[in-house]
PDB file of N, CA and C in Angstrom:
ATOM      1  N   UNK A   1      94.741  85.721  14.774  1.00  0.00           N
ATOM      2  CA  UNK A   1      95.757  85.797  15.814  1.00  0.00           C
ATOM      3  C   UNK A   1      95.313  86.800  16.880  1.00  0.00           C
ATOM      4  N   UNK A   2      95.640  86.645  17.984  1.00  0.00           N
ATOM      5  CA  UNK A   2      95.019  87.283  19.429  1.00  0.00           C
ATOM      6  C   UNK A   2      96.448  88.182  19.563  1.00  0.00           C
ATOM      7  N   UNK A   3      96.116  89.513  20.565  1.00  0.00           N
ATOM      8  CA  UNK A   3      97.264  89.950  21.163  1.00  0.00           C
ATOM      9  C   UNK A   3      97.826  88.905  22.088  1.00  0.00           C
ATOM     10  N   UNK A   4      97.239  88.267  22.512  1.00  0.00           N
ATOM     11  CA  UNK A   4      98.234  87.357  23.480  1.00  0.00           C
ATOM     12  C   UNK A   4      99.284  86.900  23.006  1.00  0.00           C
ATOM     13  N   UNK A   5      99.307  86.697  21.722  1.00  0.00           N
ATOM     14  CA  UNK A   5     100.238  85.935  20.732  1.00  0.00           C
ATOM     15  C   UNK A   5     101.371  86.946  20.445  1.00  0.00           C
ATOM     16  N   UNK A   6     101.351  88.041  20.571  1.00  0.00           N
ATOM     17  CA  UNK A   6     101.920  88.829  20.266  1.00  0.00           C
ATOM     18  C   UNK A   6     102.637  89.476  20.879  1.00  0.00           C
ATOM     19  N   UNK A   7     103.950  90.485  20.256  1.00  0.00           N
ATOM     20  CA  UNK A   7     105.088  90.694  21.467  1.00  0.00           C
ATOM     21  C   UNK A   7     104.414  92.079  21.917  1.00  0.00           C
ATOM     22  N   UNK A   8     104.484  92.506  22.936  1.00  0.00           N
ATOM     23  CA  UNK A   8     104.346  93.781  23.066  1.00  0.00           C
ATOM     24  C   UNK A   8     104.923  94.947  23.409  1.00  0.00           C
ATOM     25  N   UNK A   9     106.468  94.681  22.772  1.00  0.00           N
ATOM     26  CA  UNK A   9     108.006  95.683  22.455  1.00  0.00           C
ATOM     27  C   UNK A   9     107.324  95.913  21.333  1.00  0.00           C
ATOM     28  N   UNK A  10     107.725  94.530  19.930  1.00  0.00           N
ATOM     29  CA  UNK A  10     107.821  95.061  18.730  1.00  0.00           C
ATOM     30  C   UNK A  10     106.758  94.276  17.819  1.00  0.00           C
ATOM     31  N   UNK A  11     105.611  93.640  18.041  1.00  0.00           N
ATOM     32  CA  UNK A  11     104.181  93.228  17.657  1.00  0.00           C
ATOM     33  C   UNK A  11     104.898  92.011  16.675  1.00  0.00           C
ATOM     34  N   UNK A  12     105.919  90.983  17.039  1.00  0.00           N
ATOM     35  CA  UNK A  12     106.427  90.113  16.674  1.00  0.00           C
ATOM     36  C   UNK A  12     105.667  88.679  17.006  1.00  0.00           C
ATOM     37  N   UNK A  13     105.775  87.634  16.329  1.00  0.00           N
ATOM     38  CA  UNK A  13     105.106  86.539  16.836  1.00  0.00           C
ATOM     39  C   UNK A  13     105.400  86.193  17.740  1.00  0.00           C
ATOM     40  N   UNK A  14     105.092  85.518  19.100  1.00  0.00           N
ATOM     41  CA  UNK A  14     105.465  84.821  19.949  1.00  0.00           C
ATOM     42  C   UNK A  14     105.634  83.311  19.914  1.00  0.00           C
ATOM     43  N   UNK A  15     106.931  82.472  20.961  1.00  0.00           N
ATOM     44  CA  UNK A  15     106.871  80.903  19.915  1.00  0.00           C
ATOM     45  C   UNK A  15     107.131  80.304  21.687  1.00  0.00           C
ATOM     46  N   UNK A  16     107.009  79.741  21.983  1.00  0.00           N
ATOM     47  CA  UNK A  16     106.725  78.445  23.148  1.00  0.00           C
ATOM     48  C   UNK A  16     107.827  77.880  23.359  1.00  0.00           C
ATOM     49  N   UNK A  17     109.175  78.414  24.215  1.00  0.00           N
ATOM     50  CA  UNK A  17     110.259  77.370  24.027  1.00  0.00           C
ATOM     51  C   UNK A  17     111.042  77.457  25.393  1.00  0.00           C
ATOM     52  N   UNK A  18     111.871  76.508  25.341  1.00  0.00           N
ATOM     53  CA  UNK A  18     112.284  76.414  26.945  1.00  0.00           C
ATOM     54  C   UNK A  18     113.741  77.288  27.242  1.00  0.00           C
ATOM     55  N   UNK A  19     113.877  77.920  28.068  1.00  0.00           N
ATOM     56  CA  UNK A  19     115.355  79.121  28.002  1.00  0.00           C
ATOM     57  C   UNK A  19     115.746  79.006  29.325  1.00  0.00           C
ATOM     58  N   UNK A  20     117.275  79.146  29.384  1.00  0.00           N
ATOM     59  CA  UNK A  20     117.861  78.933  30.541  1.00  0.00           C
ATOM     60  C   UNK A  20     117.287  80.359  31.388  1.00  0.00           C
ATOM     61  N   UNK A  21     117.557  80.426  32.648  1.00  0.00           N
ATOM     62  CA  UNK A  21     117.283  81.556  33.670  1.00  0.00           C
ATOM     63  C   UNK A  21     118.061  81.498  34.730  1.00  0.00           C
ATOM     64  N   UNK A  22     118.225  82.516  34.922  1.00  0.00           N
ATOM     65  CA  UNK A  22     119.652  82.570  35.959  1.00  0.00           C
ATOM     66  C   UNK A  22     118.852  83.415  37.099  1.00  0.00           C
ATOM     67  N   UNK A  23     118.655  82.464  38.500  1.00  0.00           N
ATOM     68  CA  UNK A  23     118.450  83.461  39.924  1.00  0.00           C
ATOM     69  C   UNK A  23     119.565  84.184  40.506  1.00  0.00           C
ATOM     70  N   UNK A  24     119.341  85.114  41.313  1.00  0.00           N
ATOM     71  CA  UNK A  24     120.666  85.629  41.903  1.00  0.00           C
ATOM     72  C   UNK A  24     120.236  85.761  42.634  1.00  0.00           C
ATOM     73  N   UNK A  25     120.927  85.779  44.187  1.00  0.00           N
ATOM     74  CA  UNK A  25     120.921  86.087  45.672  1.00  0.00           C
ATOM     75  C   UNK A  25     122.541  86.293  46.006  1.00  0.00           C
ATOM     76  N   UNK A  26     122.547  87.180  47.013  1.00  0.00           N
ATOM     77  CA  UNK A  26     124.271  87.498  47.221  1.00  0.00           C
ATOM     78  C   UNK A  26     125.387  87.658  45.879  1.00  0.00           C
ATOM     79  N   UNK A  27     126.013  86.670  46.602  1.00  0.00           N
ATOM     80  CA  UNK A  27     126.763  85.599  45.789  1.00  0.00           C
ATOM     81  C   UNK A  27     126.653  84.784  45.470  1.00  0.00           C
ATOM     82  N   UNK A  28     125.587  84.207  45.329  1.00  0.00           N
ATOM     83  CA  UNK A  28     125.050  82.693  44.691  1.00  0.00           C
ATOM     84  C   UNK A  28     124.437  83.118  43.238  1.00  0.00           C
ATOM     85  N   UNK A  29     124.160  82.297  42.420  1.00  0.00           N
ATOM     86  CA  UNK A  29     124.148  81.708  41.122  1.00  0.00           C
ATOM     87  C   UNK A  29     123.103  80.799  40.923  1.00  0.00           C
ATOM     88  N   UNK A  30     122.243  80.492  40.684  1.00  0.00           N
ATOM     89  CA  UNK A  30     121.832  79.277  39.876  1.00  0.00           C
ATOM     90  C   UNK A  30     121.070  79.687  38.796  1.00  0.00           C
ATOM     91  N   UNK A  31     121.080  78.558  38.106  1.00  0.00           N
ATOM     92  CA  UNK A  31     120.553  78.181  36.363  1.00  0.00           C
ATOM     93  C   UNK A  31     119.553  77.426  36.055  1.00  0.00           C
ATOM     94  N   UNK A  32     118.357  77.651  36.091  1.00  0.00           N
ATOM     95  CA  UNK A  32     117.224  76.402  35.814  1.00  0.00           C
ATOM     96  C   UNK A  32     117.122  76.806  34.573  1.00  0.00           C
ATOM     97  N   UNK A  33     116.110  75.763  34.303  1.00  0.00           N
ATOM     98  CA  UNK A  33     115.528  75.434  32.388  1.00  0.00           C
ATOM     99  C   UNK A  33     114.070  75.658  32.762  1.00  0.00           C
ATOM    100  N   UNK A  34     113.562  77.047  32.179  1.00  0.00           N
ATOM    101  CA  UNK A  34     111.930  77.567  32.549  1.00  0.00           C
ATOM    102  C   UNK A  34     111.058  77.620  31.195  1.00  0.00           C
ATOM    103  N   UNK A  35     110.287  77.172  30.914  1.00  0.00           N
ATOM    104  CA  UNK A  35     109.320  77.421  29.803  1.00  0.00           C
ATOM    105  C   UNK A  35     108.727  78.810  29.688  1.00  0.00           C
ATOM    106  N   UNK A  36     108.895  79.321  28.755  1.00  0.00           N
ATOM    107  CA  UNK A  36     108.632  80.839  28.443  1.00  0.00           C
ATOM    108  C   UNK A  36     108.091  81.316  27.009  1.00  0.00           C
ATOM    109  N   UNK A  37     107.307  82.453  26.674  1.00  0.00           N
ATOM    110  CA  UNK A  37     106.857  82.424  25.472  1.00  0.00           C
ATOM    111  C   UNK A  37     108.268  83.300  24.752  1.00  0.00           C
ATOM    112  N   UNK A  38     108.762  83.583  23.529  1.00  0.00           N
ATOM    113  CA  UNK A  38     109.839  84.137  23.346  1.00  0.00           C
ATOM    114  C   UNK A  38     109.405  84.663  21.902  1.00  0.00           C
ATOM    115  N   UNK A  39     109.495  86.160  22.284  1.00  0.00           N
ATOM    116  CA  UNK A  39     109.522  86.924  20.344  1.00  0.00           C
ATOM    117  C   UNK A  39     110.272  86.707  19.631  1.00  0.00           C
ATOM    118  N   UNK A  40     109.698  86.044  18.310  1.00  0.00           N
ATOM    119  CA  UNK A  40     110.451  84.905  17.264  1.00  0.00           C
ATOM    120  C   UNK A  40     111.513  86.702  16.412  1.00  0.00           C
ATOM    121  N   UNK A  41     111.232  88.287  16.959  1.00  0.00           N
ATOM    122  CA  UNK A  41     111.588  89.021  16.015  1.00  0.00           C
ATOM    123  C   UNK A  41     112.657  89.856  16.978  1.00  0.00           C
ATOM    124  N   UNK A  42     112.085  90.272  18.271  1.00  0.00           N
ATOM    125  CA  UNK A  42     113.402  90.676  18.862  1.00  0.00           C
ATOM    126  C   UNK A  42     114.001  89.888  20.284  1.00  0.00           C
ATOM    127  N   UNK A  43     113.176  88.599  20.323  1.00  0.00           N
ATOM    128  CA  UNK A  43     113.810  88.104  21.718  1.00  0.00           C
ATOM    129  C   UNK A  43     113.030  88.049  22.881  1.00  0.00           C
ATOM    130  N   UNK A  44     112.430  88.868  23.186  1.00  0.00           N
ATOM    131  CA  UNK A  44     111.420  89.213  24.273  1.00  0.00           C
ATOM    132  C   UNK A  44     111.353  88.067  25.254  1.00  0.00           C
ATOM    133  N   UNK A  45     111.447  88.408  26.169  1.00  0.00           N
ATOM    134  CA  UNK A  45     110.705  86.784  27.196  1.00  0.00           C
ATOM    135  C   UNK A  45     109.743  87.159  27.841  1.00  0.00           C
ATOM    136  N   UNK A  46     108.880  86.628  27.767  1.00  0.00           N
ATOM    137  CA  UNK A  46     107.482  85.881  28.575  1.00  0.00           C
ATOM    138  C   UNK A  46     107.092  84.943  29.773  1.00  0.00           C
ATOM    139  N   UNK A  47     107.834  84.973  31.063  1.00  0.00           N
ATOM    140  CA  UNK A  47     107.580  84.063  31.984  1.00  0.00           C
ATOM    141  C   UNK A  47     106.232  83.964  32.386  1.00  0.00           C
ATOM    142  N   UNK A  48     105.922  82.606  32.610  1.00  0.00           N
ATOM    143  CA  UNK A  48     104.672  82.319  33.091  1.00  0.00           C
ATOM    144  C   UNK A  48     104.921  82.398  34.881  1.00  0.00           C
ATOM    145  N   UNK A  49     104.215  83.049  35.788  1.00  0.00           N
ATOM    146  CA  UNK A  49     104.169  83.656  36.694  1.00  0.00           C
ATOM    147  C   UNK A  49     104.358  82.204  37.512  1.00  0.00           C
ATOM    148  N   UNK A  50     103.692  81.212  37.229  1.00  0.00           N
ATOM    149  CA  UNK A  50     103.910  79.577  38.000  1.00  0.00           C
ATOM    150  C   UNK A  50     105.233  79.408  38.089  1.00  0.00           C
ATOM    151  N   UNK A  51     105.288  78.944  40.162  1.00  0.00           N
ATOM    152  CA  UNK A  51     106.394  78.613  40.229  1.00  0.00           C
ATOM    153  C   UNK A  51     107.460  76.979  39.482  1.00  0.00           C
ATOM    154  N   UNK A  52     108.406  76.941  39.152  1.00  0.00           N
ATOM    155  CA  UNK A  52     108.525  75.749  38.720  1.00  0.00           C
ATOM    156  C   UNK A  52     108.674  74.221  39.527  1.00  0.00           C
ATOM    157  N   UNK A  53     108.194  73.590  39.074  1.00  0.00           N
ATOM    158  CA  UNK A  53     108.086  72.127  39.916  1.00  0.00           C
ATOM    159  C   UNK A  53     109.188  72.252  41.045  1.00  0.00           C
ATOM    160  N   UNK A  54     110.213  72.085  39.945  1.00  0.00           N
ATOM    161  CA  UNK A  54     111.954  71.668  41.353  1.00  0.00           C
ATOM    162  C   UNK A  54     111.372  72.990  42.451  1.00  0.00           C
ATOM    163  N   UNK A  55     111.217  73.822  41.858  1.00  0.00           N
ATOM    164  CA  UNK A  55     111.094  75.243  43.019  1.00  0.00           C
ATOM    165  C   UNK A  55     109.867  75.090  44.010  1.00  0.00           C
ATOM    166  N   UNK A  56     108.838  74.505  44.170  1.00  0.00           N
ATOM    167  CA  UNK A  56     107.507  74.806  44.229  1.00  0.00           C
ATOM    168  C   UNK A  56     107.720  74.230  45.990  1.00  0.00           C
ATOM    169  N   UNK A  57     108.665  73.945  46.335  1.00  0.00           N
ATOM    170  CA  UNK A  57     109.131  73.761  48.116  1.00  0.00           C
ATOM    171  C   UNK A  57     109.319  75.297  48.478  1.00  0.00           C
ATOM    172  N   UNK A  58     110.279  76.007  47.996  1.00  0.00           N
ATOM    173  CA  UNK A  58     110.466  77.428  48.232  1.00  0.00           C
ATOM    174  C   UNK A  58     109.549  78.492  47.760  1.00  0.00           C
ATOM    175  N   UNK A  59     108.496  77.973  47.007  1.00  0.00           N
ATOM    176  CA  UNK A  59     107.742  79.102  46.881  1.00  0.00           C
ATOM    177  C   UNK A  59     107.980  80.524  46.208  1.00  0.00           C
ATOM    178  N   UNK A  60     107.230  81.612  46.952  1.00  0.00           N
ATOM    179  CA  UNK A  60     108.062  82.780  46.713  1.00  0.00           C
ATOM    180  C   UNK A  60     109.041  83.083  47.557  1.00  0.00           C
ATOM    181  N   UNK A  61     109.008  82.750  48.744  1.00  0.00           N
ATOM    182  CA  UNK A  61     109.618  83.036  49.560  1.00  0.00           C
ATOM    183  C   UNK A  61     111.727  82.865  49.184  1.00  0.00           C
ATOM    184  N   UNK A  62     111.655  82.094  48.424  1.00  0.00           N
ATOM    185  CA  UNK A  62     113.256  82.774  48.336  1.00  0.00           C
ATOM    186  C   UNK A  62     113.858  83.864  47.567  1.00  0.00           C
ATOM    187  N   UNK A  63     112.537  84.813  47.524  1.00  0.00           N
ATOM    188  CA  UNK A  63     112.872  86.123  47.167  1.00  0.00           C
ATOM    189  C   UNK A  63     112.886  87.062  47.990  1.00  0.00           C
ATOM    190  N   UNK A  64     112.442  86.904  48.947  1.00  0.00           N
ATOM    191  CA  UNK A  64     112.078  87.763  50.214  1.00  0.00           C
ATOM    192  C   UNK A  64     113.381  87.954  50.932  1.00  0.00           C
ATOM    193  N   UNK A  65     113.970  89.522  51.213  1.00  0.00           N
ATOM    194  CA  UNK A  65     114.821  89.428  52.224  1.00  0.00           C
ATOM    195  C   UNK A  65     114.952  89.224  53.208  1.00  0.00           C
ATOM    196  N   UNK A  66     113.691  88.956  53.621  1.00  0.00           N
ATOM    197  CA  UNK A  66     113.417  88.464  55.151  1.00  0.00           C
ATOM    198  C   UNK A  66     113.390  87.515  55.623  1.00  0.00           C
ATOM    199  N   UNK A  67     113.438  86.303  54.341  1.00  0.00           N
ATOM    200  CA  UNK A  67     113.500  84.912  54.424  1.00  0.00           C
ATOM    201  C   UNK A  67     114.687  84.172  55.124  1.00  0.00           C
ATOM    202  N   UNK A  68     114.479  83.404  55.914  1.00  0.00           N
ATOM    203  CA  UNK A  68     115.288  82.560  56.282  1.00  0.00           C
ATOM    204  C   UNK A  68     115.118  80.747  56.119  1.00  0.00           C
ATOM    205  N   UNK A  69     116.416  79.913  56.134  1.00  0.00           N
ATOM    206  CA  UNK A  69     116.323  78.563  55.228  1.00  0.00           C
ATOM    207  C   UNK A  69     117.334  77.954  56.283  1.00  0.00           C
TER     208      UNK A  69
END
């Protein structure tokens, strides 16, 4: 087993599964479904830095306060 595999809070296994995620801006809300690695011992999440498909029009840019839409 590699450290990659591993949590690096509490040296727990890591497991491959899909978890809701919540963006925030203002007052807005939304909820996508992101693939993430997750420590099978305390929880941990792991996002993979790739933006997600539905997202990949906005880029990074709808994090930016400077952004305009």
């Amino acid at each position: 087993m590699t450290t990659a595999e591993l949590c690096a809070v509490c040296g727990g296994v890591l497991e491959t599964k899909t978890v809701e995620h919540l963006l925030k801006g203002g007052t807005n809300t939304a909820s996508i479904l992101v693939t993430a690695d997750v420590c099978s011992r305390c929880g941990e999440r792991y996002f993979n830095m790739e933006v997600p498909g539905p997202w990949k029009p906005f880029g990074t840019s709808c994090y930016s306060r400077n952004s305009r839409t």
